[in-house]
Each structure stands twice: as C-alpha cells, then as structure tokens.
Protein backbone atom coordinates (compact mmCIF):
# COMPACT_ATOMS: atom_id res chain seq x y z
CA UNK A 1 77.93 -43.54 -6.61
CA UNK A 2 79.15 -42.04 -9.88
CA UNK A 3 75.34 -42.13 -11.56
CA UNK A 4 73.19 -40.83 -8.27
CA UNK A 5 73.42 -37.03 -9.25
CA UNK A 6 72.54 -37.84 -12.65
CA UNK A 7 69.54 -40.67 -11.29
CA UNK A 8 68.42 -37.25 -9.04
CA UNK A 9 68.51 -34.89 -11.88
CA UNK A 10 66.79 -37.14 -14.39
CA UNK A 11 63.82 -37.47 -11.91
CA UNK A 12 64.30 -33.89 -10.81
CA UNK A 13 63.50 -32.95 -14.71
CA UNK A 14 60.79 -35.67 -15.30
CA UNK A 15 58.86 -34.31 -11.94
CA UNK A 16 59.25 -30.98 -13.27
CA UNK A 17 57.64 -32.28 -17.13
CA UNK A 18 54.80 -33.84 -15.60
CA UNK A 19 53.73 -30.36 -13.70
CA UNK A 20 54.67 -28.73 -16.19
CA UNK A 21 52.36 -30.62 -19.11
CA UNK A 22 49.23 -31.38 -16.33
CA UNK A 23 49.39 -27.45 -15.89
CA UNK A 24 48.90 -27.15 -19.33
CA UNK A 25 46.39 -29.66 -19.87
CA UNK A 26 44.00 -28.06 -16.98
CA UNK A 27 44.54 -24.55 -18.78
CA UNK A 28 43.61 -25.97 -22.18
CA UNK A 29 40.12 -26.43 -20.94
CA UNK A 30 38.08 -23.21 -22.57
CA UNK A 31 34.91 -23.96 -19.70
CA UNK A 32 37.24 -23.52 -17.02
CA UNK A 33 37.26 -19.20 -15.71
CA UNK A 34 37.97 -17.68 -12.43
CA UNK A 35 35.24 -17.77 -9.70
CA UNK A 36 34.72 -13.77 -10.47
CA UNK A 37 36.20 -11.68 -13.79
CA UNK A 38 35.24 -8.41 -14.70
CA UNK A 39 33.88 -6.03 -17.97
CA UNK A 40 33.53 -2.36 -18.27
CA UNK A 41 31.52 -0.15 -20.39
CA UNK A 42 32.18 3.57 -20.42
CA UNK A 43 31.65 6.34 -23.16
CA UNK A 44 35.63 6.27 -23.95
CA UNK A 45 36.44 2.39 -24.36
CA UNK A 46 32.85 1.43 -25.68
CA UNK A 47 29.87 2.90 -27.58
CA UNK A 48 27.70 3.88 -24.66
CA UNK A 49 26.19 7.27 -25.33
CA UNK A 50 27.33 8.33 -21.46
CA UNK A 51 28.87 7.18 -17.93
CA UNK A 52 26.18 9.05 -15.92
CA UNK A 53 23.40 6.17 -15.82
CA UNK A 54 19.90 5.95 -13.53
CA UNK A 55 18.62 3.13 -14.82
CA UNK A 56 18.63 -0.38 -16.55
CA UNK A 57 16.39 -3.19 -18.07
CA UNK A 58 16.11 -6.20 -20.47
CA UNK A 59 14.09 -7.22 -23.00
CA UNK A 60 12.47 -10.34 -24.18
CA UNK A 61 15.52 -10.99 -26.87
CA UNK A 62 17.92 -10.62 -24.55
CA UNK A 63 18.99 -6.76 -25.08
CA UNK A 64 20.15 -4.46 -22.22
CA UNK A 65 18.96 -0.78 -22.30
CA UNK A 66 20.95 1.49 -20.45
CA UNK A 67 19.11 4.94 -19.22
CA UNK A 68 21.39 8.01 -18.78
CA UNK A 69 21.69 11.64 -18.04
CA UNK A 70 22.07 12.43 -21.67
CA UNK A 71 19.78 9.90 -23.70
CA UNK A 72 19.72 6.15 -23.97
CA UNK A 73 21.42 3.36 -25.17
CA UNK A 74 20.92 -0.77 -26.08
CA UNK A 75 23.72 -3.57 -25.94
CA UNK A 76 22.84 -6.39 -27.94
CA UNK A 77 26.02 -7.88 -26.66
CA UNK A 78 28.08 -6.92 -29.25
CA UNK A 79 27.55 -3.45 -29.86
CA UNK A 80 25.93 -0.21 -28.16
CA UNK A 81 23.44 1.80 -30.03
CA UNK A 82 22.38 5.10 -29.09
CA UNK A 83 19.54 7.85 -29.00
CA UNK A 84 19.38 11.21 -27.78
CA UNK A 85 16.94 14.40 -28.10
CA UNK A 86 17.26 14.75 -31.80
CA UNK A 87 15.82 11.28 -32.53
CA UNK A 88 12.63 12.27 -31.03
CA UNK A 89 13.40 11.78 -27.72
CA UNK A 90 11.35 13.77 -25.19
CA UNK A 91 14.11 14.74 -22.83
CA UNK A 92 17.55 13.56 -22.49
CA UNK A 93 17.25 13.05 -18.74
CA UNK A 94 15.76 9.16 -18.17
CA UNK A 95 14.57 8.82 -14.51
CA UNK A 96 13.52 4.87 -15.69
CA UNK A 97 12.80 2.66 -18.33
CA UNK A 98 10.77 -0.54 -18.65
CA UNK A 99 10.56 -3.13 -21.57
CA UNK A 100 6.48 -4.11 -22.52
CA UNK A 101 5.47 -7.07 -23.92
CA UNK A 102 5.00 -5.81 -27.49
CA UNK A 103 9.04 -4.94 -27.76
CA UNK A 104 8.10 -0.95 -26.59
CA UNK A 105 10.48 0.79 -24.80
CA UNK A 106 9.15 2.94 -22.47
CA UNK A 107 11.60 5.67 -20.96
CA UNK A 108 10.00 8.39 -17.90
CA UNK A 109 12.24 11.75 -17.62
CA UNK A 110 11.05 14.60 -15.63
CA UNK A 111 9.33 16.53 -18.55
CA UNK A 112 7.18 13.01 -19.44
CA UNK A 113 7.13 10.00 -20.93
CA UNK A 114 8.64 8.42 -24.37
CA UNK A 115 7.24 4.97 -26.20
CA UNK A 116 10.57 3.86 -28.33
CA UNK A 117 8.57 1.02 -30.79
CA UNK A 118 12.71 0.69 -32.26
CA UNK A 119 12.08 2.99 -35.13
CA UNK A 120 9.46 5.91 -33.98
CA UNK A 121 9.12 7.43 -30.36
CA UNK A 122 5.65 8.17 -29.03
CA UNK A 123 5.71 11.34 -26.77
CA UNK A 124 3.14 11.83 -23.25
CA UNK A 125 3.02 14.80 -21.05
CA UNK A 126 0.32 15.88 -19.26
CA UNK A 127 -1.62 17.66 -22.19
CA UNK A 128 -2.29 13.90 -23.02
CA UNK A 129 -2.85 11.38 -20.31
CA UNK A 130 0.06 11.94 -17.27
CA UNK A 131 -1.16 13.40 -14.28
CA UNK A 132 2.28 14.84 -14.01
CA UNK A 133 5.28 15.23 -16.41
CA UNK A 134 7.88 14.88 -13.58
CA UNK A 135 8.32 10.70 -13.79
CA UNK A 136 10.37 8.47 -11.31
CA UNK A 137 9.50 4.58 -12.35
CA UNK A 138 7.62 2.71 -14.71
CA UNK A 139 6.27 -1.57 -14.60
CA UNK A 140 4.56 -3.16 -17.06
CA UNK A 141 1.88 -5.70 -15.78
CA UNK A 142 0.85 -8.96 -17.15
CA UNK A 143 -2.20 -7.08 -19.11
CA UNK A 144 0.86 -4.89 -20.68
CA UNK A 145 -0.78 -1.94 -18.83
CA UNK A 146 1.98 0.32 -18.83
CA UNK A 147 2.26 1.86 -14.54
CA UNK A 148 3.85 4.80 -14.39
CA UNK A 149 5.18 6.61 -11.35
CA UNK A 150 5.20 10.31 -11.10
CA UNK A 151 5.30 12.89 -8.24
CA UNK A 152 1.10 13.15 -8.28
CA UNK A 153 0.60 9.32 -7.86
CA UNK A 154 0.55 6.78 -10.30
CA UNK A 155 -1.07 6.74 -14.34
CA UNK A 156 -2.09 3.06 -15.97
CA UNK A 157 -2.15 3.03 -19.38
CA UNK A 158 -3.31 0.45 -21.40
CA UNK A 159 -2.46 1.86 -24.50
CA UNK A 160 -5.49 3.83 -25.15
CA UNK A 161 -7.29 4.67 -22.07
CA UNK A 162 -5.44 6.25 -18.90
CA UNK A 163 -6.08 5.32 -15.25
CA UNK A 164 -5.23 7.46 -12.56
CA UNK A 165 -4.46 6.58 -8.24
CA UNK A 166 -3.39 9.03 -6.18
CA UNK A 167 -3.71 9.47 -1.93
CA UNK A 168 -6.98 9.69 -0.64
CA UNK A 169 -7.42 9.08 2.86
CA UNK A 170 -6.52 5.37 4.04
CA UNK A 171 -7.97 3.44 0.92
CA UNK A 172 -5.54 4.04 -1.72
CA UNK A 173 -1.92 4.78 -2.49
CA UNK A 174 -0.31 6.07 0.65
CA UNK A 175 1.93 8.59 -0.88
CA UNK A 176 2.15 10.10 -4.12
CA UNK A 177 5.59 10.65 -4.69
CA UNK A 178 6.01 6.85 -6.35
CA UNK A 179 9.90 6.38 -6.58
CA UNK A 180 9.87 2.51 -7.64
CA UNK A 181 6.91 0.20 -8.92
CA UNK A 182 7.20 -3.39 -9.08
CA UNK A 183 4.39 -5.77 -11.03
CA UNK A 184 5.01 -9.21 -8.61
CA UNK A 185 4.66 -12.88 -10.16
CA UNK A 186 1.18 -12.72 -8.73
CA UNK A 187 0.21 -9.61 -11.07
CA UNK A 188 0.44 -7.66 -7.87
CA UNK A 189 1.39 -4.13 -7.84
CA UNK A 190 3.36 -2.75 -5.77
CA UNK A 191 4.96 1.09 -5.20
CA UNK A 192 7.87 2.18 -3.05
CA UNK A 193 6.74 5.92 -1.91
CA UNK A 194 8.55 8.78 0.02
CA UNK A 195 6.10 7.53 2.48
CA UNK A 196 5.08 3.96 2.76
CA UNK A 197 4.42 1.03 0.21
CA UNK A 198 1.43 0.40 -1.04
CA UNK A 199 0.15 -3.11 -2.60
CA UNK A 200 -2.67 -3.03 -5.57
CA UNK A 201 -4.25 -6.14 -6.61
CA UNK A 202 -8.18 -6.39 -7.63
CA UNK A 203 -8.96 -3.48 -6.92
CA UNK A 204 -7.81 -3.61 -3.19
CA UNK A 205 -5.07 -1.44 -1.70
CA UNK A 206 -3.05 -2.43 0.98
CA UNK A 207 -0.40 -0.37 3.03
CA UNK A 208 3.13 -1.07 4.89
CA UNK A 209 4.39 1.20 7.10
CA UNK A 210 7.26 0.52 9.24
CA UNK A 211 8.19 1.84 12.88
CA UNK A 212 10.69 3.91 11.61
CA UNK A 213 10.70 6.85 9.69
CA UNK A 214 13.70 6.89 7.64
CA UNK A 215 12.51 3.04 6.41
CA UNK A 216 9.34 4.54 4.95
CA UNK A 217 11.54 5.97 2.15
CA UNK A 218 11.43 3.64 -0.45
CA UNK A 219 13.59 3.37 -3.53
CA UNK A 220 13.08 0.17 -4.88
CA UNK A 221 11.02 -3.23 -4.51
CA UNK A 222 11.87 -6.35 -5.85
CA UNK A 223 10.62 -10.46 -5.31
CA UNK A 224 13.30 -12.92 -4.93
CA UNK A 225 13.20 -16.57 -6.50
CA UNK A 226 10.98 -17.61 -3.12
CA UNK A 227 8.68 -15.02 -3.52
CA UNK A 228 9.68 -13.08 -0.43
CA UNK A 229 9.70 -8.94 -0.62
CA UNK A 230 12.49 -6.82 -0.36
CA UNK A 231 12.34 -3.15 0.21
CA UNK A 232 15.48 -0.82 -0.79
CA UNK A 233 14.98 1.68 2.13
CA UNK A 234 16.84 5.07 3.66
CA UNK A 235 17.14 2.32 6.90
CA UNK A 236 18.41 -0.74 5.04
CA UNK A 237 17.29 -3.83 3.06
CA UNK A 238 13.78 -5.02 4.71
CA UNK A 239 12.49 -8.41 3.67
CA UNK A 240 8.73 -9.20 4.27
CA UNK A 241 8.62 -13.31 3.18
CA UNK A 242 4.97 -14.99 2.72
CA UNK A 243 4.12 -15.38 6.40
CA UNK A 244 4.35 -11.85 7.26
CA UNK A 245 7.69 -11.93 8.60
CA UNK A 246 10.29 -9.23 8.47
CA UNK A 247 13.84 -8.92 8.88
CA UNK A 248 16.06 -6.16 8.15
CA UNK A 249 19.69 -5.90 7.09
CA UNK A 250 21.38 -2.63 7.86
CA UNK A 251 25.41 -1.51 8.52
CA UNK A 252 24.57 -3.26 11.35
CA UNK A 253 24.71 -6.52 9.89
CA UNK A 254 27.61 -5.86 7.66
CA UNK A 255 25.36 -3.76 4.66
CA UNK A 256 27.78 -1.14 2.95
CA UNK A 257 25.49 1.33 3.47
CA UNK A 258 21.91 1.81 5.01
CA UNK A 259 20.17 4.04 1.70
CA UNK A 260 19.73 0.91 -0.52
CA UNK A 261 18.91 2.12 -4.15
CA UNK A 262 18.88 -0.81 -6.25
CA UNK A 263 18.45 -4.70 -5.89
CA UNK A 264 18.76 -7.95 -8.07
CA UNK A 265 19.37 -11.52 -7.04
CA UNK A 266 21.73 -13.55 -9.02
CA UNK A 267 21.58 -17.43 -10.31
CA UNK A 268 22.40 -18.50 -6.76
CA UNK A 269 20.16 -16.78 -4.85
CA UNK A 270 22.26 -14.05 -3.29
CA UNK A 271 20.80 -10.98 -2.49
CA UNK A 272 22.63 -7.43 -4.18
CA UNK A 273 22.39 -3.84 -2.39
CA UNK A 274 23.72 -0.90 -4.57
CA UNK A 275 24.42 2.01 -2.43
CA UNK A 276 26.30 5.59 -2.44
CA UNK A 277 29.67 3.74 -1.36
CA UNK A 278 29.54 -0.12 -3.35
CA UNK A 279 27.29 -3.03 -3.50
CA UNK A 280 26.60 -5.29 -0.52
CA UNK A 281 26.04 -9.02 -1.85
CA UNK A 282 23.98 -11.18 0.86
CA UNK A 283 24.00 -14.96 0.38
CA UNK A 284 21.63 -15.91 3.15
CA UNK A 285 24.07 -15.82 6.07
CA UNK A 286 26.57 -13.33 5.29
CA UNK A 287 27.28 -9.72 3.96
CA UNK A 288 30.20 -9.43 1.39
CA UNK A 289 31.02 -5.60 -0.49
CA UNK A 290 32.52 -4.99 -3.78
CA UNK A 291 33.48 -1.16 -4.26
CA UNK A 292 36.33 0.53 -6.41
CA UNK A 293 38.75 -1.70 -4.33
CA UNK A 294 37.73 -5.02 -5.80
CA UNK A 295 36.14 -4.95 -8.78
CA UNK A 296 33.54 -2.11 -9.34
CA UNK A 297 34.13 0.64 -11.67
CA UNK A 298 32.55 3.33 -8.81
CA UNK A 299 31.02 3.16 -5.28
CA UNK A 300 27.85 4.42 -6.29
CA UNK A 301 25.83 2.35 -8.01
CA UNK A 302 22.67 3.11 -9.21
CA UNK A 303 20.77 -0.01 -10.85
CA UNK A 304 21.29 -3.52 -10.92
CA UNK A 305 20.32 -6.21 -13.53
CA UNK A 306 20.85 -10.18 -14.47
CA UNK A 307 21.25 -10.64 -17.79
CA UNK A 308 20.12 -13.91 -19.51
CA UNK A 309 23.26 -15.17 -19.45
CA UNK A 310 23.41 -14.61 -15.21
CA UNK A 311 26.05 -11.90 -15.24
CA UNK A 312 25.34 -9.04 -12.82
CA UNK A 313 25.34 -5.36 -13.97
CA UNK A 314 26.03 -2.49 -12.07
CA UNK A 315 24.78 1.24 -13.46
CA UNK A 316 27.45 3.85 -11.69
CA UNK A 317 26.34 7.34 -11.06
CA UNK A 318 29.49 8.38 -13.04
CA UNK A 319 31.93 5.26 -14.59
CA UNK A 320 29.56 3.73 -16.55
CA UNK A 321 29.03 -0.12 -16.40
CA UNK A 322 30.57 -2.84 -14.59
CA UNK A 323 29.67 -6.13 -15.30
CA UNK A 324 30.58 -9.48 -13.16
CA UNK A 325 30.89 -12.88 -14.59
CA UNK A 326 29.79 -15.55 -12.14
CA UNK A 327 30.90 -19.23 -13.24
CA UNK A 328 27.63 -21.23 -12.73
C-alpha cells in the first residue's frame, strides 16, 4: 500500500505531459487561426493619410485605395502611400473612387473629377466634359467607359468622347441625383438615385420603384455570387433575385439599422450591411452585428470591400480601417 500514492502521482504527472505536449503540438501548426481576428489602420498607428474615409476599391494587382476627407491613399499590403491637393489632386474631398482597366484611378469629389495614371493626375470639371462638378459614384464598364454619377444625372466617358443621361419623362434615368452606380456581370448598368433605380443596357432603360418612399433612396447596389440584386436603401437591404422576386431585410429581421450604406459579400456567401450604428452580416438565414463591442473600430461604417485574399474591410466615418480575417 506503501507505492499507491507514488503509482497515482506518476500517472497524475504522465496525464498531465501528454496534455501538456498534444497542446503544444496543435499550437505548432502555423495554418491553424481563430474563426475571426482583427487589424486596424488609422492615421496614428499606420501610414493612412486620414481616419475620415467615404470610400474604397481594388485594383487588378491586388492594391486597396482608400478615399478620404483629406486626399487618398493605396495599401499594397505592406505599406500606405499617400496623395493630397498638392500632388495635383483636384480636391481633397473624395465622394468615390473606381479602378479602370488600364490601372487609372479615378477619384469624384464635389468640385469634379481626377484620373490618377500612378504618376500624373488628369483633372475634369464641367468646363470639360461633366455635366456637373458635384460627383457622388463612379463604375467602370466592360468597354472601360468610365460612368460617373453627379447631382445632374450621369456622364460616360470613354476616354475621349463624353455621353450624357439625365431624367426625361419615363424613358430614361429616373432621378438625377445618382448616389451609387454599379456595372453588373451582364455589362448592365445600374444607378441607385434619391428616387428610384434605374437599369441601362442596349440602349434600354428600365425603372424600379418600390411601394415605399423611404426605400426609393438608394445608396448602393451590388450583385451577389448568384446574380441576385441588392439595394442599400433608407428602408433596409432589398434583394430582387432573377425571377423578379423581392425580399427585404430591415430591423425587423434583426438588420442593425434600416439606412444601409454599403454592401459586400464575403468567400462564403454572407451578405454585409454597413450602417450609422455597425455592420449587419446575413448568412442566408440569420442576422449577426459587429459594432465597437466586438470587433469594429466604429459603428459607422461607410464602405465595404473583399480583398483578394477574402478579408473584409470596413471604411469608418471617423477610426479609420478595420479589417476581419475569415479562416477559409
């Protein structure tokens, strides 16, 4: 009876070793992450030129371009570089920014238009070619034709002739305050108005109007992996899917907030809402929200954006960037 205590601390201590070293072993593994981690971006602990940002967008290498109240910056995913006014900048206020097919950077503001080739900018107003200075979005079709939303309805430019659409009567754009354009897999255009959305394709225009007022406000259009339409709204997310079908997800439903301002969809599938008070993600079935208390640098978020590597970033109106890592 002498040995048991030391027979039941021996195993006690071998148990122990083997959690101990199989702990170990599972940490050891460099693919292995948590579900969800977390990088910021801000003006004091990086090089972004500012933490007020309106807008976001990648380019065919791979490069983020961050918009801001005070000039513009690019992440290659090492390092921020910035430019401001005294580059040659238009105006240090960027309403939205678009990446064309020839590498140009195209950047609105509310006193016109700058083409950033990397080295030179290229500066529009309405003296040559906008039909108005004061800019809210810009797409880039297939045809790089450049679509440019303004508050006097939308300029195409295909980089040396300039096409203009504005409201007139029931055949054409239905508003022409043009807060969000979208070019669609299809080459269809699309533009989110203060009134409406209107649908260009061949020449033909084609209007949505919903029921209810506050849903006519548009801020943003996007298509999902399956094609379907989503509509960032003053009511809510609405979704119109190929067979005409809509469905609409407001607080209702579990949304954060019913102004919806930006969209993305991530690797999975999952839908993202940035609002005034956090992001709303929407996997098909159910609403979850990030905000301040669980990961997001600030409520309001003002642009979303996959990356190429699938990480999700969120634009704040004031804290700069947060960006989510999703293990795939």
């Amino acid at each position: 009876m002498k040995f048991k205590p030391k027979h039941s601390a021996f195993g006690l201590l071998v148990f122990l070793l083997v959690i101990l070293f199989a702990g170990s072993s599972c940490n050891k593994n460099p693919g292995i992450r948590p579900a969800e981690t977390w990088t910021y971006y801000s003006s004091s602990n990086s090089g972004l030129i500012n933490n007020e940002i309106t807008c976001l967008t990648k380019d065919s290498n791979g490069n983020i371009w961050i918009g801001t109240r005070y000039g513009f910056s690019k992440f290659d995913g090492k390092k921020f570089t910035n430019w401001q006014e005294n580059n040659g900048l238009i105006y240090h206020d960027i309403t939205a920014i678009a990446a064309d097919k020839s590498g140009n950077i195209w950047l609105g503001t509310p006193f016109g238009v700058s083409k950033f080739d990397g080295q030179h900018f290229t500066n529009y107003t309405t003296q040559n070619g906008l039909s108005s200075n004061n800019v809210y979005s810009i797409a880039v079709d297939d045809q790089n034709v450049v679509w440019i939303g303004t508050g006097k309805g939308v300029c195409a430019f295909d980089g040396k002739k300039w096409t203009y659409y504005e409201k007139t009567g029931g055949q054409a754009l239905v508003n022409n305050h043009v807060r969000s354009i979208m070019v669609d897999k299809q080459n269809h255009k699309w533009f989110g108005t203060e009134y409406g959305v209107s649908e260009f394709y061949n020449g033909t225009w084609t209007t949505f109007l919903s029921p209810k007022a506050l849903a006519n406000y548009v801020f943003t259009v996007f298509q999902d992996s399956k094609n379907n339409m989503w509509f960032g709204t003053m009511a809510g997310a609405l979704r119109l899917d190929n067979s005409g079908n809509q469905i609409a997800l407001t607080t209702k439903d579990g949304l954060v907030y019913n102004q919806v301002e930006c969209m993305a969809q991530d690797s999975s599938g999952a839908m993202w809402f940035g609002t005034q008070f956090g992001v709303s993600k929407y996997n098909g079935s159910s609403i979850k929200t990030y905000n301040k208390a669980n990961g997001l640098a600030a409520d309001w978020t003002t642009a979303i954006l996959k990356d190429s590597k699938g990480d999700i970033w969120f634009a704040s109106v004031n804290k700069g960037l947060s960006v989510l890592h999703i293990s795939q």
